[in-house]
Every structure is written in C-alpha cells, then in structure tokens.
N, C-alpha and C. Protein backbone atom coordinates (compact mmCIF):
# COMPACT_ATOMS: atom_id res chain seq x y z
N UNK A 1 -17.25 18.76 51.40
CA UNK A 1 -16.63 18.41 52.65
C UNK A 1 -17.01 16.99 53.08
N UNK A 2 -18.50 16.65 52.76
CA UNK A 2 -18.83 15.35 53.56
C UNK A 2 -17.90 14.20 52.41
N UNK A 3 -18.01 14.43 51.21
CA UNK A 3 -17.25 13.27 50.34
C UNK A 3 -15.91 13.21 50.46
N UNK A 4 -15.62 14.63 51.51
CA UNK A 4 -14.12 14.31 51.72
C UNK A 4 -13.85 13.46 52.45
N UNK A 5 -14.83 13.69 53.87
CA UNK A 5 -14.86 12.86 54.92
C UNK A 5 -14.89 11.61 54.90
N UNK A 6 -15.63 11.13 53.79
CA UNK A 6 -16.67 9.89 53.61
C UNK A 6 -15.04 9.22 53.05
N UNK A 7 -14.20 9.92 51.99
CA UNK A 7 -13.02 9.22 51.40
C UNK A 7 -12.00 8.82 52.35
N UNK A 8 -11.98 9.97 52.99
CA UNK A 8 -10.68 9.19 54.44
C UNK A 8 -11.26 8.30 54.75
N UNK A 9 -12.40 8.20 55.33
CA UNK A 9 -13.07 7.46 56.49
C UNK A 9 -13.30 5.84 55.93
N UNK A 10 -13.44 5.66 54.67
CA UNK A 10 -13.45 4.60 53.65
C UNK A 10 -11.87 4.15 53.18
N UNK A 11 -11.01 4.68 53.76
CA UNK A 11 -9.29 4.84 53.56
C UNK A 11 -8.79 4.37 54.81
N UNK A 12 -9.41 4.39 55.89
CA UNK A 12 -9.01 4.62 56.67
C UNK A 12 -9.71 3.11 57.39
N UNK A 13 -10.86 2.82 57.43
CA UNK A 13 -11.79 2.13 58.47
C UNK A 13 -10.89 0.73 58.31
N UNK A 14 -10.16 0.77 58.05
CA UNK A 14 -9.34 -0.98 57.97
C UNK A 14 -8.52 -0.77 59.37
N UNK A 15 -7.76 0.34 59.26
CA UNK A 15 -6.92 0.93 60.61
C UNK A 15 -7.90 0.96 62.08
N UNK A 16 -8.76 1.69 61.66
CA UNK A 16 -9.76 1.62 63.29
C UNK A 16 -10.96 1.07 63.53
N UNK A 17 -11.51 0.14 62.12
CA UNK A 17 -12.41 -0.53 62.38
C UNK A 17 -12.34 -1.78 62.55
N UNK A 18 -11.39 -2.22 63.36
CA UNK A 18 -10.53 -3.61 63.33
C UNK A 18 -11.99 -4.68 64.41
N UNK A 19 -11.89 -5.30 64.58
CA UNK A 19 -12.35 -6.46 65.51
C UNK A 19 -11.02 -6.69 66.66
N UNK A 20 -12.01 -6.71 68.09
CA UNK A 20 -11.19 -7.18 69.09
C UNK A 20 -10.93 -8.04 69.24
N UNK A 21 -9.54 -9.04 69.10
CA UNK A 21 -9.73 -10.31 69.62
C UNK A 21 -10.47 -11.22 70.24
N UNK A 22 -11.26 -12.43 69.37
CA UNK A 22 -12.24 -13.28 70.25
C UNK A 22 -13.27 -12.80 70.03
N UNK A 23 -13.58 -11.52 68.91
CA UNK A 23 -14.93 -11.01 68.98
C UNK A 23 -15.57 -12.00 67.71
N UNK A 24 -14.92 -12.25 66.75
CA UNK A 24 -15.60 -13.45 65.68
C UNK A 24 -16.29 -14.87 66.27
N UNK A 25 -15.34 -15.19 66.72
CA UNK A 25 -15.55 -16.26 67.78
C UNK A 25 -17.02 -16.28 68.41
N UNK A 26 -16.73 -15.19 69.14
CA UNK A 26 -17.71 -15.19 70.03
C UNK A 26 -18.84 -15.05 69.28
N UNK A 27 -19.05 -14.15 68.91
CA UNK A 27 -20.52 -13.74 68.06
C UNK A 27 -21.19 -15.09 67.36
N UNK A 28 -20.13 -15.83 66.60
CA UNK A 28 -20.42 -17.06 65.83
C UNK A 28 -20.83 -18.12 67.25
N UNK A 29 -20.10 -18.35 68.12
CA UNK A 29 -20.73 -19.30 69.26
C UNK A 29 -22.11 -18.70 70.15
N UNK A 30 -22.04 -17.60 69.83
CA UNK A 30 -23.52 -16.85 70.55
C UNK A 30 -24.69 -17.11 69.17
N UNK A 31 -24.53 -17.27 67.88
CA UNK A 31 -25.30 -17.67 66.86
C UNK A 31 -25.72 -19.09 67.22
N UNK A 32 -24.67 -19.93 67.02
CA UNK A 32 -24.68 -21.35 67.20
C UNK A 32 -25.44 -21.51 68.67
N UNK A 33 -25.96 -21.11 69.21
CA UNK A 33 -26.91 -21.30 70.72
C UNK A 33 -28.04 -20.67 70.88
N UNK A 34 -28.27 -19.60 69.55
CA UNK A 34 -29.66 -19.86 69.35
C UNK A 34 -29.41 -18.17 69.57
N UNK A 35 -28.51 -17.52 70.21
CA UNK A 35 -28.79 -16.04 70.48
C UNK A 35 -28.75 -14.86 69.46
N UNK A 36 -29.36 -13.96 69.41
CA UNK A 36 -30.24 -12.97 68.30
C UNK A 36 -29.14 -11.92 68.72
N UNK A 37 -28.55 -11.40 67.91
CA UNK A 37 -27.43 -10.27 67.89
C UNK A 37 -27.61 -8.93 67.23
N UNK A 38 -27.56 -7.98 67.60
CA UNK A 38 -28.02 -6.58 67.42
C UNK A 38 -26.81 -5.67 67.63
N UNK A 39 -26.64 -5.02 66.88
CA UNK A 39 -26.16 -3.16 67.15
C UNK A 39 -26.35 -2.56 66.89
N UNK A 40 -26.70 -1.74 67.83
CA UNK A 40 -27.27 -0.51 68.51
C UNK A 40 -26.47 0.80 68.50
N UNK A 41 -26.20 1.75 67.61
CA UNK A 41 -25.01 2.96 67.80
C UNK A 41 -25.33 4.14 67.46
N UNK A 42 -24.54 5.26 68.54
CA UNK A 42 -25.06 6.55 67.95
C UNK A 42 -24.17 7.02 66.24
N UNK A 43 -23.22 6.31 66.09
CA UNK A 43 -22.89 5.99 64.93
C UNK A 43 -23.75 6.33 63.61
N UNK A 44 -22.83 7.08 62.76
CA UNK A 44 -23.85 7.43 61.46
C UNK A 44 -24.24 5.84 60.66
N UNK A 45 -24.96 5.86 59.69
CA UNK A 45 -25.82 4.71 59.24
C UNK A 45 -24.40 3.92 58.25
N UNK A 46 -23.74 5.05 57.66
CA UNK A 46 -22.75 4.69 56.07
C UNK A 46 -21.53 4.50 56.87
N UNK A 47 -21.18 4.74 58.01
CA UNK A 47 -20.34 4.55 58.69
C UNK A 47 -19.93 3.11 59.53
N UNK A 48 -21.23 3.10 59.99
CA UNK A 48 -21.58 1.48 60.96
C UNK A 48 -21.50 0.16 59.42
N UNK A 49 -22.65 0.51 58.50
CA UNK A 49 -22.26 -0.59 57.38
C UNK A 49 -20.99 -0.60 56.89
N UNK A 50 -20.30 0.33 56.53
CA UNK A 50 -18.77 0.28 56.33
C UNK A 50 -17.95 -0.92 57.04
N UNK A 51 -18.08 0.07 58.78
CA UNK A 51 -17.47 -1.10 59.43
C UNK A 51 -17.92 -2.11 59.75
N UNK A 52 -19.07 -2.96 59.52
CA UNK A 52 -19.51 -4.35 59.53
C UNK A 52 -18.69 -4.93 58.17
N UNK A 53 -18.98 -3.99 57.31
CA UNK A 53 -18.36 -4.81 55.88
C UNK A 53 -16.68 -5.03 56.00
N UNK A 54 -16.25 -4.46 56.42
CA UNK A 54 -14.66 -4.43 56.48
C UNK A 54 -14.92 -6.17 57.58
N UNK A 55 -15.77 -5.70 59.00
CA UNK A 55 -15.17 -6.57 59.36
C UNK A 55 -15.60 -8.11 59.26
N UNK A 56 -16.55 -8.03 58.47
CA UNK A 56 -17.45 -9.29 57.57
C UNK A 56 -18.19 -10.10 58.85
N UNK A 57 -18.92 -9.34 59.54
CA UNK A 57 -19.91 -10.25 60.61
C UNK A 57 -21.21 -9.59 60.27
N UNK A 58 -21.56 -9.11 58.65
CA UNK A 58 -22.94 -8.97 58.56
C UNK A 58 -23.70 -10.04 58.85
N UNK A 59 -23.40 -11.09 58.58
CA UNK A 59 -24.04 -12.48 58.22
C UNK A 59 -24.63 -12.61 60.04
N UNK A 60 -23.65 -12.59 61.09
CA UNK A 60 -23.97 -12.79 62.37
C UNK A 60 -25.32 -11.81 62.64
N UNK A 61 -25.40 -10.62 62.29
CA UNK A 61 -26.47 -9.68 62.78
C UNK A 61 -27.75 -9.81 62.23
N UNK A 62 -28.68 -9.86 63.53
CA UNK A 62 -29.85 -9.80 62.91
C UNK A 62 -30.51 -8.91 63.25
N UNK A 63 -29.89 -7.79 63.14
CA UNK A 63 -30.76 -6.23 63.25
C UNK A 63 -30.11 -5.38 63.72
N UNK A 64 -29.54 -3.95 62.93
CA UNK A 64 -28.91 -3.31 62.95
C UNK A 64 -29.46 -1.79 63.11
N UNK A 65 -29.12 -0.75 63.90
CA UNK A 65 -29.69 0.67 64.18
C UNK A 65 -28.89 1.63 64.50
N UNK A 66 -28.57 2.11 63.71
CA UNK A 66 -27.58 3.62 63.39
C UNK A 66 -28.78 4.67 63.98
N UNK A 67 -27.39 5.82 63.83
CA UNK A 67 -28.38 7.25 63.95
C UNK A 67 -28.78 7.36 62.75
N UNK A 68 -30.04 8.16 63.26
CA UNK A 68 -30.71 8.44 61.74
C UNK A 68 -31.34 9.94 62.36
N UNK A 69 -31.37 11.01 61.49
CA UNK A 69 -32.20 11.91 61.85
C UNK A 69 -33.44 11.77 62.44
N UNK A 70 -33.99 13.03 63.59
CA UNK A 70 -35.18 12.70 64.20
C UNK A 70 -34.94 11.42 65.80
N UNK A 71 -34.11 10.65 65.59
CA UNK A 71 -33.54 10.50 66.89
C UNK A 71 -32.64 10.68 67.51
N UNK A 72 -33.17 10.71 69.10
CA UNK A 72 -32.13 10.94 70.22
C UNK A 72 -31.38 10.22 70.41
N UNK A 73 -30.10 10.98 70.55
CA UNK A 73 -28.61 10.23 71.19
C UNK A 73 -28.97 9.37 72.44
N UNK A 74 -28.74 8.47 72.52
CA UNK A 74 -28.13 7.66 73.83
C UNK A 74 -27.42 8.78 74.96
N UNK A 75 -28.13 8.75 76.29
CA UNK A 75 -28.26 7.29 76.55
C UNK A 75 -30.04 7.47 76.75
N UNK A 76 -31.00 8.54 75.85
CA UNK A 76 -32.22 8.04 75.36
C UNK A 76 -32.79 6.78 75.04
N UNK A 77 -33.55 5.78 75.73
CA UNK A 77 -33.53 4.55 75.47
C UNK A 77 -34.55 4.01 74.13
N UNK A 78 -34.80 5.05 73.54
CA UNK A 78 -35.95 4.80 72.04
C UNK A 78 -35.47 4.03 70.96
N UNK A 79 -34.05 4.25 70.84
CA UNK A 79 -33.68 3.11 69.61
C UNK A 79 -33.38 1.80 70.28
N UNK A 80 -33.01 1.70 71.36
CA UNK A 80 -32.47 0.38 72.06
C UNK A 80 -33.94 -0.14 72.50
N UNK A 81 -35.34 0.36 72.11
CA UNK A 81 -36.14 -0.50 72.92
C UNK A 81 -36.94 -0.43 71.71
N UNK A 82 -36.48 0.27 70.09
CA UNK A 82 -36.84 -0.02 69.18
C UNK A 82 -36.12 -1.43 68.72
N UNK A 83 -34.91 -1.81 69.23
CA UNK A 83 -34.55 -2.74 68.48
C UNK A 83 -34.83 -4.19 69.16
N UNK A 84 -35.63 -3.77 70.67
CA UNK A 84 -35.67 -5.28 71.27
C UNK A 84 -36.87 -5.55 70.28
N UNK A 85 -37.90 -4.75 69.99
CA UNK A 85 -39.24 -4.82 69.64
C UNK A 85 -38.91 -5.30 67.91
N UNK A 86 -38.05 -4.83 67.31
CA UNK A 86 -38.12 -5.58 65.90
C UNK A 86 -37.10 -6.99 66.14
N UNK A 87 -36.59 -7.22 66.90
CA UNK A 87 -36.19 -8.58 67.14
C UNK A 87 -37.14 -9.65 68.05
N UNK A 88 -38.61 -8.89 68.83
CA UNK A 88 -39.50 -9.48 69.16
C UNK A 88 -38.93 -10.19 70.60
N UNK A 89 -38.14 -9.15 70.95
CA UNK A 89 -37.30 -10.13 71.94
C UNK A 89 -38.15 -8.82 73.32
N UNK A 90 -38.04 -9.57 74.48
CA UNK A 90 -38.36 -9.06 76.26
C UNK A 90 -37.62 -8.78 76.74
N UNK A 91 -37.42 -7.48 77.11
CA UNK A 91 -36.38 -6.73 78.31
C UNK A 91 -35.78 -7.57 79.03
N UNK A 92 -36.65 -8.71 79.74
CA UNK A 92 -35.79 -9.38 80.71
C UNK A 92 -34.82 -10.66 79.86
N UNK A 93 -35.19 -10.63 78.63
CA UNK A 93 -34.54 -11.36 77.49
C UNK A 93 -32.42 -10.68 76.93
N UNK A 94 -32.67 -9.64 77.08
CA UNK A 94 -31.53 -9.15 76.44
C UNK A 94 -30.56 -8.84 77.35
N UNK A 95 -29.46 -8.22 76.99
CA UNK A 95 -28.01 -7.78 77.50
C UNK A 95 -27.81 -6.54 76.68
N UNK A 96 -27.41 -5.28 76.78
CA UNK A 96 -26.94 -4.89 75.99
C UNK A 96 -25.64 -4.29 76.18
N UNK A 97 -24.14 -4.71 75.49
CA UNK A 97 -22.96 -4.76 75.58
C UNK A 97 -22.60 -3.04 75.50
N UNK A 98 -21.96 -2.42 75.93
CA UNK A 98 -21.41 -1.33 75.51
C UNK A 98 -20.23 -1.06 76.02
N UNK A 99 -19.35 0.02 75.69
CA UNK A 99 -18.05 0.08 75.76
C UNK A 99 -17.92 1.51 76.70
N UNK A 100 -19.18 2.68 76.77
CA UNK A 100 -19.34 3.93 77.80
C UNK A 100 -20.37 3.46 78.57
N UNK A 101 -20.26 4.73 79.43
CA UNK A 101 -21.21 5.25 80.55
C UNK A 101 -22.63 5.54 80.02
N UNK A 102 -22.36 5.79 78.77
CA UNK A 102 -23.72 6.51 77.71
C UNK A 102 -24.43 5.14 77.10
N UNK A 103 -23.66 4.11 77.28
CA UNK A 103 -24.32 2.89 76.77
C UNK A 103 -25.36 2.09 77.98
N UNK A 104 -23.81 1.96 79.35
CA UNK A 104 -24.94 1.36 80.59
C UNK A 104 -26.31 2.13 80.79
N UNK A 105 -26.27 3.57 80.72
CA UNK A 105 -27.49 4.48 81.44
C UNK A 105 -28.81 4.04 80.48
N UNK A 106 -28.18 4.09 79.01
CA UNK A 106 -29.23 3.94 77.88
C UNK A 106 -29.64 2.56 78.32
N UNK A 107 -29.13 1.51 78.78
CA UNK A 107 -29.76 -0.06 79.24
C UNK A 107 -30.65 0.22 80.34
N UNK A 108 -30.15 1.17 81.07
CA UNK A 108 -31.07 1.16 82.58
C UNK A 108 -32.20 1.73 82.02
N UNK A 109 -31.91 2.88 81.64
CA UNK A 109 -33.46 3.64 80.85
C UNK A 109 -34.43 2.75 80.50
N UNK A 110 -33.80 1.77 79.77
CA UNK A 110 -35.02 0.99 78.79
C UNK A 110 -35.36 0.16 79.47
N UNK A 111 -34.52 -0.41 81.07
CA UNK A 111 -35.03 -1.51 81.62
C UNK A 111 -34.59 -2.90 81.12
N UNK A 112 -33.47 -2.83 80.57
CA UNK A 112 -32.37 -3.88 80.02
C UNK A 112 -31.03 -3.71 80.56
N UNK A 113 -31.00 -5.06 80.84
CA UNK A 113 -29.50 -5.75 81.62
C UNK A 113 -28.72 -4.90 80.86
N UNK A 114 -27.43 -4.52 81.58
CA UNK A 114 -26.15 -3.58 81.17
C UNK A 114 -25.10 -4.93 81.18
N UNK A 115 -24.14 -4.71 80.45
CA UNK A 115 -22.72 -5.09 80.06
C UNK A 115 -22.19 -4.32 79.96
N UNK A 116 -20.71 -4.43 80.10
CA UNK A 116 -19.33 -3.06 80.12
C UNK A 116 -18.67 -4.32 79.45
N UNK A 117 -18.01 -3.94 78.04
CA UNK A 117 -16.96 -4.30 77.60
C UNK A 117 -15.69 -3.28 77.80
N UNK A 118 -15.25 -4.19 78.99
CA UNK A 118 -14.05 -3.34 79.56
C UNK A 118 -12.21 -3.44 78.74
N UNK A 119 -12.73 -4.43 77.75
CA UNK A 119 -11.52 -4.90 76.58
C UNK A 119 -11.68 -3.42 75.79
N UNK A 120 -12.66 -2.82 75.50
CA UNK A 120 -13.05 -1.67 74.55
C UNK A 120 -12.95 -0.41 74.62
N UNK A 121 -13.14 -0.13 76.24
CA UNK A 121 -13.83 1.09 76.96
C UNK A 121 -12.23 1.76 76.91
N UNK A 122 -12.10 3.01 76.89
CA UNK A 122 -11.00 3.85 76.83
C UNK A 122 -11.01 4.23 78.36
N UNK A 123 -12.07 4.32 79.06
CA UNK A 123 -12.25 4.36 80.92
C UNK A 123 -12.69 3.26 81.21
N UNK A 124 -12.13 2.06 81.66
CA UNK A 124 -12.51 1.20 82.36
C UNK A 124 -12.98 1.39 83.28
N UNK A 125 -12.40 2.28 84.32
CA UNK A 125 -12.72 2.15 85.47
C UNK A 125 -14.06 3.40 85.80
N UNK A 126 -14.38 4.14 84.72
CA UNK A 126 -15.88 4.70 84.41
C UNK A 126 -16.77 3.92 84.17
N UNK A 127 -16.63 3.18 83.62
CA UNK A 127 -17.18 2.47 83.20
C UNK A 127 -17.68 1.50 84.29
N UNK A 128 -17.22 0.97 84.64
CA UNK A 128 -17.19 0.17 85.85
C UNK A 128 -18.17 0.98 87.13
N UNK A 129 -17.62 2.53 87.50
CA UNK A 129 -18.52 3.12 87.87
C UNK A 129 -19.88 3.42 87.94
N UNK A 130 -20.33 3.32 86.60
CA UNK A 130 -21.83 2.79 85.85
C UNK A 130 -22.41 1.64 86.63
N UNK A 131 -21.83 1.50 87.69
CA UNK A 131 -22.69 -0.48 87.92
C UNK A 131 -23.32 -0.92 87.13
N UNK A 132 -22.72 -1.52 85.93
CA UNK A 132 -23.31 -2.11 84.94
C UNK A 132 -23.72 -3.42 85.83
N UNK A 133 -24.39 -4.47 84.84
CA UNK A 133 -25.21 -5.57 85.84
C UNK A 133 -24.04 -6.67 85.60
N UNK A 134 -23.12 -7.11 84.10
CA UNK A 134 -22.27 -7.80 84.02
C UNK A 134 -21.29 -6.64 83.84
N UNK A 135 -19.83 -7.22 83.76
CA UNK A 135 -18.75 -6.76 83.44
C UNK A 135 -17.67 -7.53 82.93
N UNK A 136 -17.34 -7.97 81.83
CA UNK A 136 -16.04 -8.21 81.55
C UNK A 136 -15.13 -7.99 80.75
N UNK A 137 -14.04 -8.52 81.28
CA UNK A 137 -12.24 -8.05 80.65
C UNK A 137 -11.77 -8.07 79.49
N UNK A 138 -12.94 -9.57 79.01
CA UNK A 138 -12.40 -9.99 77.52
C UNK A 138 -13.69 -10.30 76.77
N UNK A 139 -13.41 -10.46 75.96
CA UNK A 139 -14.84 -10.88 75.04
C UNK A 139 -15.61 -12.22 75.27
N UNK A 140 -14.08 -13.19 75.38
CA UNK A 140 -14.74 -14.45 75.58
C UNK A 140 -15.50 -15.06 76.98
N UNK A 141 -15.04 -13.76 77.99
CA UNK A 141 -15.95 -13.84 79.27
C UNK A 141 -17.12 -13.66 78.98
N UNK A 142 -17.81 -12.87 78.24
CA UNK A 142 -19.34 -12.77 77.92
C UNK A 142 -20.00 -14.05 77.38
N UNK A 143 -19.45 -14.78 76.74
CA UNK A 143 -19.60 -16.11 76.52
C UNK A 143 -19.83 -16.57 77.34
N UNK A 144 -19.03 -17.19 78.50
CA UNK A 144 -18.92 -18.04 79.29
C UNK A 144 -19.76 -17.67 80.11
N UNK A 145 -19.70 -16.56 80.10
CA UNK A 145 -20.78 -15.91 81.62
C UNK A 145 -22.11 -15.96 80.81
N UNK A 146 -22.99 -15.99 79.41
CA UNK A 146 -24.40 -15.99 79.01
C UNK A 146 -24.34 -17.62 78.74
N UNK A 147 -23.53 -18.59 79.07
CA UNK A 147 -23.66 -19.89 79.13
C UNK A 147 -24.52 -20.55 79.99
C-alpha cells in the first residue's frame, strides 16, 4: 500500500507541489541579505524532499525538519525550537511563515514571531484570526516588510 502511495504521490507532486508565485524570488533575495531559511512541517520526511526537489530551492535551505517518529505534531513547539537551535539562531531572531492556525499557535508556543501566508492559507480569514504578528497577501510582501 505505502509503494502505492509513494508512486502516485511521485506522479503526481509536479501538479500540487508547484511554487507560489514570487516564492523563488523571494527566498533567493532573503539569501542574498544574509537571511538563514528553514522548513519546518508536519509533513512526512520522503514527501517534503520530493517536493523541494521538484521545486529545486534545495540549494536556498539551510535546514530542513519533517515528521519523524517520536515527535509531536504542531502546533507542539519542539521541532520549531529544534530548528532555531541547529541554525544557532534567537527567538527574537526568527519569523516563522505558515499557511494554518496550527502553524501561528506552534510560533507562539515557542516564543517566535508568527507570519500568515495568506497567498497559501485555504482560510484566510482563520488565519488571520490567529493574530499572527505579520500578515501578508503575497509573498513578495514578506520581503519588503523583513527589509
């Protein structure tokens, strides 16, 4: 069953593992300024590398954290304050972007700034609900606004 899964899902990740407009961009001008880029997902491990590889911004990331057995789902803040600590980076240092409600709470938990990518979120306006600390529409607002 799982190699069935694994074959669609490898058939398939071109269709729904696309990049949002402005998200290359951005990531590459958030490199070029010195900023340290991470994702963070409750996402299986063969799943998340898949879709980095399709969408070719391994090169941008410098530290990556799937589910892995033995940890808690989000919005548990243990992998998100595992990954400030292997990037050596300070709570009051980071942002962390998410697209749910399960992403802002997991930022508050850990005591890290919230973002709502509201280009992403299937509830915007849940999302929004979250009083995340930033919020924006498009990708390239996160830019302009960590300028």
């Amino acid at each position: 069953m799982v190699d069935t899964y694994m074959a669609f899902y490898h058939e398939n990740v071109i269709t729904v593992g696309h990049l949002y407009s402005g998200v290359l961009k951005t990531l590459e001008a958030l490199k070029d300024r010195g900023y340290q880029i991470a994702i963070f997902s409750d996402k299986r491990k063969q799943f998340g590398d898949l879709e980095i590889g399709y969408a070719g911004i391994g090169h941008l990331l410098d530290y990556t954290l799937f589910l892995v057995d033995g940890r808690p789902y989000k919005p548990d803040p243990h992998g998100l304050l595992h990954v400030l600590e292997a990037l050596g980076a300070e709570k009051n240092q980071a942002v962390y972007v998410g697209d749910g409600s399960h992403d802002l709470d997991c930022a508050r938990r850990a005591g890290i700034a919230s973002g709502a990518a509201l280009w992403g979120s299937l509830d915007p306006e849940d999302l929004l609900n979250g009083r995340p600390d930033h919020s924006w529409e498009t990708v390239e607002q996160v830019l302009e606004s960590l300028s």
